[in-house]
C-alpha atoms as a PDB file:
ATOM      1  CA  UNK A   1       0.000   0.000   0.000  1.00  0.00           C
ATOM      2  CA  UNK A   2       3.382   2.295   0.524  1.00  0.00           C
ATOM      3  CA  UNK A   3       2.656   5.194  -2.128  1.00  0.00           C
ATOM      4  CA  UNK A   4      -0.770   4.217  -3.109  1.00  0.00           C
ATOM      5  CA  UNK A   5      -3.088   6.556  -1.079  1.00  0.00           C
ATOM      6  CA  UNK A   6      -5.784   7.864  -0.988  1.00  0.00           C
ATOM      7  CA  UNK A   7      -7.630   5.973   2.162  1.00  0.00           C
ATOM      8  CA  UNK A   8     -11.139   5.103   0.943  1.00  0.00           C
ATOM      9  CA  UNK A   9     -14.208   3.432   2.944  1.00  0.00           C
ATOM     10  CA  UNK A  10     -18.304   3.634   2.204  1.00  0.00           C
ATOM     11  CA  UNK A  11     -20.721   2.455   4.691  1.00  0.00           C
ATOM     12  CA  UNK A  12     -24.184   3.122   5.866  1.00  0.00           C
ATOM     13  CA  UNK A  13     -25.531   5.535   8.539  1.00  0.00           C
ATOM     14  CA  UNK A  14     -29.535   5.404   9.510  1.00  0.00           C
ATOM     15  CA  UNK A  15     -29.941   4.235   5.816  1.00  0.00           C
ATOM     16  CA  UNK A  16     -27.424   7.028   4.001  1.00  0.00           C
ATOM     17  CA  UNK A  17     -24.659   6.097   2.151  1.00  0.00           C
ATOM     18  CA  UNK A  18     -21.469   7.691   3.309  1.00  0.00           C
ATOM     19  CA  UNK A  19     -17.959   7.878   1.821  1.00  0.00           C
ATOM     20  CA  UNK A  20     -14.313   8.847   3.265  1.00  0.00           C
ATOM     21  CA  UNK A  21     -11.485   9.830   1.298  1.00  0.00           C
ATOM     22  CA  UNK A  22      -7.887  10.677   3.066  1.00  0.00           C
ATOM     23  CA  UNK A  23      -5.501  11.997   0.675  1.00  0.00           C
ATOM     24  CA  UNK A  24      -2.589  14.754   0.314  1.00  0.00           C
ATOM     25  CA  UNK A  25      -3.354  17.113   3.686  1.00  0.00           C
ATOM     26  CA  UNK A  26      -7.030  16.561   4.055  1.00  0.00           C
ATOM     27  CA  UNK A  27      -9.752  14.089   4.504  1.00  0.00           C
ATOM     28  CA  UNK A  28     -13.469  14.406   3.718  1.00  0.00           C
ATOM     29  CA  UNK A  29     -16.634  12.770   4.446  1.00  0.00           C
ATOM     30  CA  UNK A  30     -20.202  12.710   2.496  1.00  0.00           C
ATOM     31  CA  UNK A  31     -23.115  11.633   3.534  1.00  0.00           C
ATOM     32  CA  UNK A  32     -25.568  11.600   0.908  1.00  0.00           C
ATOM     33  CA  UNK A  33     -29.245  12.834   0.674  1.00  0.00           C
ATOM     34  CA  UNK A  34     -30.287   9.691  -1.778  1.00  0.00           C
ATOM     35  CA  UNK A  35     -30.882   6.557   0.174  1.00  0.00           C
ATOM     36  CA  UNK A  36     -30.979   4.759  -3.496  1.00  0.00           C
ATOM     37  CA  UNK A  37     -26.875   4.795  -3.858  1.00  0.00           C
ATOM     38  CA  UNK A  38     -24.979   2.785  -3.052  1.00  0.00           C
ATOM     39  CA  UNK A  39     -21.927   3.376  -1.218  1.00  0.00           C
ATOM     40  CA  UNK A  40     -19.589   1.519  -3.316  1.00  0.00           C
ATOM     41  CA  UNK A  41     -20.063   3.704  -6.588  1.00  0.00           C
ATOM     42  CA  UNK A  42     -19.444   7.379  -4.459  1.00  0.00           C
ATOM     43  CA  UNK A  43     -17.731   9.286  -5.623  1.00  0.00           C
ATOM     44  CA  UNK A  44     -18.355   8.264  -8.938  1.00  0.00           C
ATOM     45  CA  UNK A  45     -21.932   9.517  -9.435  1.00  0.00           C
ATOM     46  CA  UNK A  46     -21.087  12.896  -9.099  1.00  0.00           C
ATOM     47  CA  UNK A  47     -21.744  16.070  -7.027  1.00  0.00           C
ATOM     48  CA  UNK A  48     -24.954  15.342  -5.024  1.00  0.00           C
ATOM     49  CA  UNK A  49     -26.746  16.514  -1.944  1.00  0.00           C
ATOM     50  CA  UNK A  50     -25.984  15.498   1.191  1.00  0.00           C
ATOM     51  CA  UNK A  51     -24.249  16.055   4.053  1.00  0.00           C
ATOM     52  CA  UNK A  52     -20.141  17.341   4.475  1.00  0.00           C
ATOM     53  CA  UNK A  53     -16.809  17.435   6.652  1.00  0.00           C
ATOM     54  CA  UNK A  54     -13.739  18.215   5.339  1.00  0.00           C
ATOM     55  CA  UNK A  55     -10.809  18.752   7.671  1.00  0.00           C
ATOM     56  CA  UNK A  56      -7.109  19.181   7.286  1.00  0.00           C
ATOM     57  CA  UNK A  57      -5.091  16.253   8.352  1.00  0.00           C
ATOM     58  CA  UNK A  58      -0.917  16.719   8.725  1.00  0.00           C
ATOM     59  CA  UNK A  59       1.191  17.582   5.511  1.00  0.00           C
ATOM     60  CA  UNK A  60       1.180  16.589   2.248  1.00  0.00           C
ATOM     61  CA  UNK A  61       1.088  13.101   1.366  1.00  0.00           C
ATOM     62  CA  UNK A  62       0.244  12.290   5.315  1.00  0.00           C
ATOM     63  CA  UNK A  63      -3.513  12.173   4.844  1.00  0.00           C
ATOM     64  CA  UNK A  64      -3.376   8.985   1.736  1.00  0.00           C
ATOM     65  CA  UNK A  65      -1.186   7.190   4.506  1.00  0.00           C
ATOM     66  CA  UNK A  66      -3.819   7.377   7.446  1.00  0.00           C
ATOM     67  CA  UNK A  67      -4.508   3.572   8.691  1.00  0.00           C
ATOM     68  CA  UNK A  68      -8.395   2.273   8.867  1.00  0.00           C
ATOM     69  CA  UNK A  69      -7.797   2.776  13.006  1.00  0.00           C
ATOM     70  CA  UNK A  70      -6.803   6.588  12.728  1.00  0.00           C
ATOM     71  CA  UNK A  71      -9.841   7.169  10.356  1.00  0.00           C
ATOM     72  CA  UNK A  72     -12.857   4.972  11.873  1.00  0.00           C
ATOM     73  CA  UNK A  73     -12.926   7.348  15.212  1.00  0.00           C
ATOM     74  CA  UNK A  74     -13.339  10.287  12.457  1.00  0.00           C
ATOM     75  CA  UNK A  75     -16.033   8.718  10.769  1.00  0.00           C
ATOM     76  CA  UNK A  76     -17.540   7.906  14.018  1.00  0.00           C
ATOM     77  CA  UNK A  77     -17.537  11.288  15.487  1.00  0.00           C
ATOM     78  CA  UNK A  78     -19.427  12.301  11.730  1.00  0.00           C
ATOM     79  CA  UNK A  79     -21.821  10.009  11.828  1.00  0.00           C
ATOM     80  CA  UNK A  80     -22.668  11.695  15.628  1.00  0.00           C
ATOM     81  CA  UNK A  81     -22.617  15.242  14.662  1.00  0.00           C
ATOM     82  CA  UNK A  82     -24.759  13.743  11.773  1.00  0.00           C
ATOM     83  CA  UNK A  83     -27.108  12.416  13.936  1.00  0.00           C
ATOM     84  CA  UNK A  84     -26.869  15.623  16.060  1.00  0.00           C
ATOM     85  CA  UNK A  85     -28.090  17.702  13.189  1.00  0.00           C
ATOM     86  CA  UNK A  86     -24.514  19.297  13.607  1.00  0.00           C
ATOM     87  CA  UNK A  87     -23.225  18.786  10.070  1.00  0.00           C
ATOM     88  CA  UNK A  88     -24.102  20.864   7.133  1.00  0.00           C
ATOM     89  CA  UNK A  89     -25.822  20.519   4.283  1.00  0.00           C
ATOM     90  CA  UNK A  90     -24.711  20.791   0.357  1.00  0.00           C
ATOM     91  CA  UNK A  91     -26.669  21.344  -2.867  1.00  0.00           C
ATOM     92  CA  UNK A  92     -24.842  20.534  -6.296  1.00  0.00           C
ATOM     93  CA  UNK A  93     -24.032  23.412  -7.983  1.00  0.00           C
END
């Protein structure tokens, strides 16, 4: 895996699909408004609405080289401001 970020993962939350990405100095998550995709094909689908976090994460390449443990407690603190009504919302342009 040496060299080959980004960190991916897709899941479910309360019937969304979510999806993580960890690359360069940043990671993002997505939670998207359309309980009808499936996980596996985001980001491919395009821009959609839905729910976001993005958050800076160390220095260039650090981010692609985050391991499943760093990244499930950031997903899991998401998926509670999520459920907290906490994160915000995006339209497609």
């Amino acid at each position: 895996m040496a060299g080959q970020g980004p960190l991916q993962g897709s899941g479910w939350v309360d019937g969304f699909p979510w999806y993580l990405r960890a690359r360069g100095s940043s990671w993002s998550l997505e939670i998207v408004d359309d309980k009808d995709i499936d996980p596996e094909q985001l980001p491919c689908v395009g821009v959609l609405s839905g729910w976001l976090v993005e958050e800076d994460y160390g220095t260039w390449p650090e981010a692609g080289y985050m391991t499943p443990m760093t990244a499930w407690p950031l997903i899991e603190k998401c998926i509670e401001k999520f459920r907290a009504g906490q994160l915000p919302y995006i339209f497609p342009e």
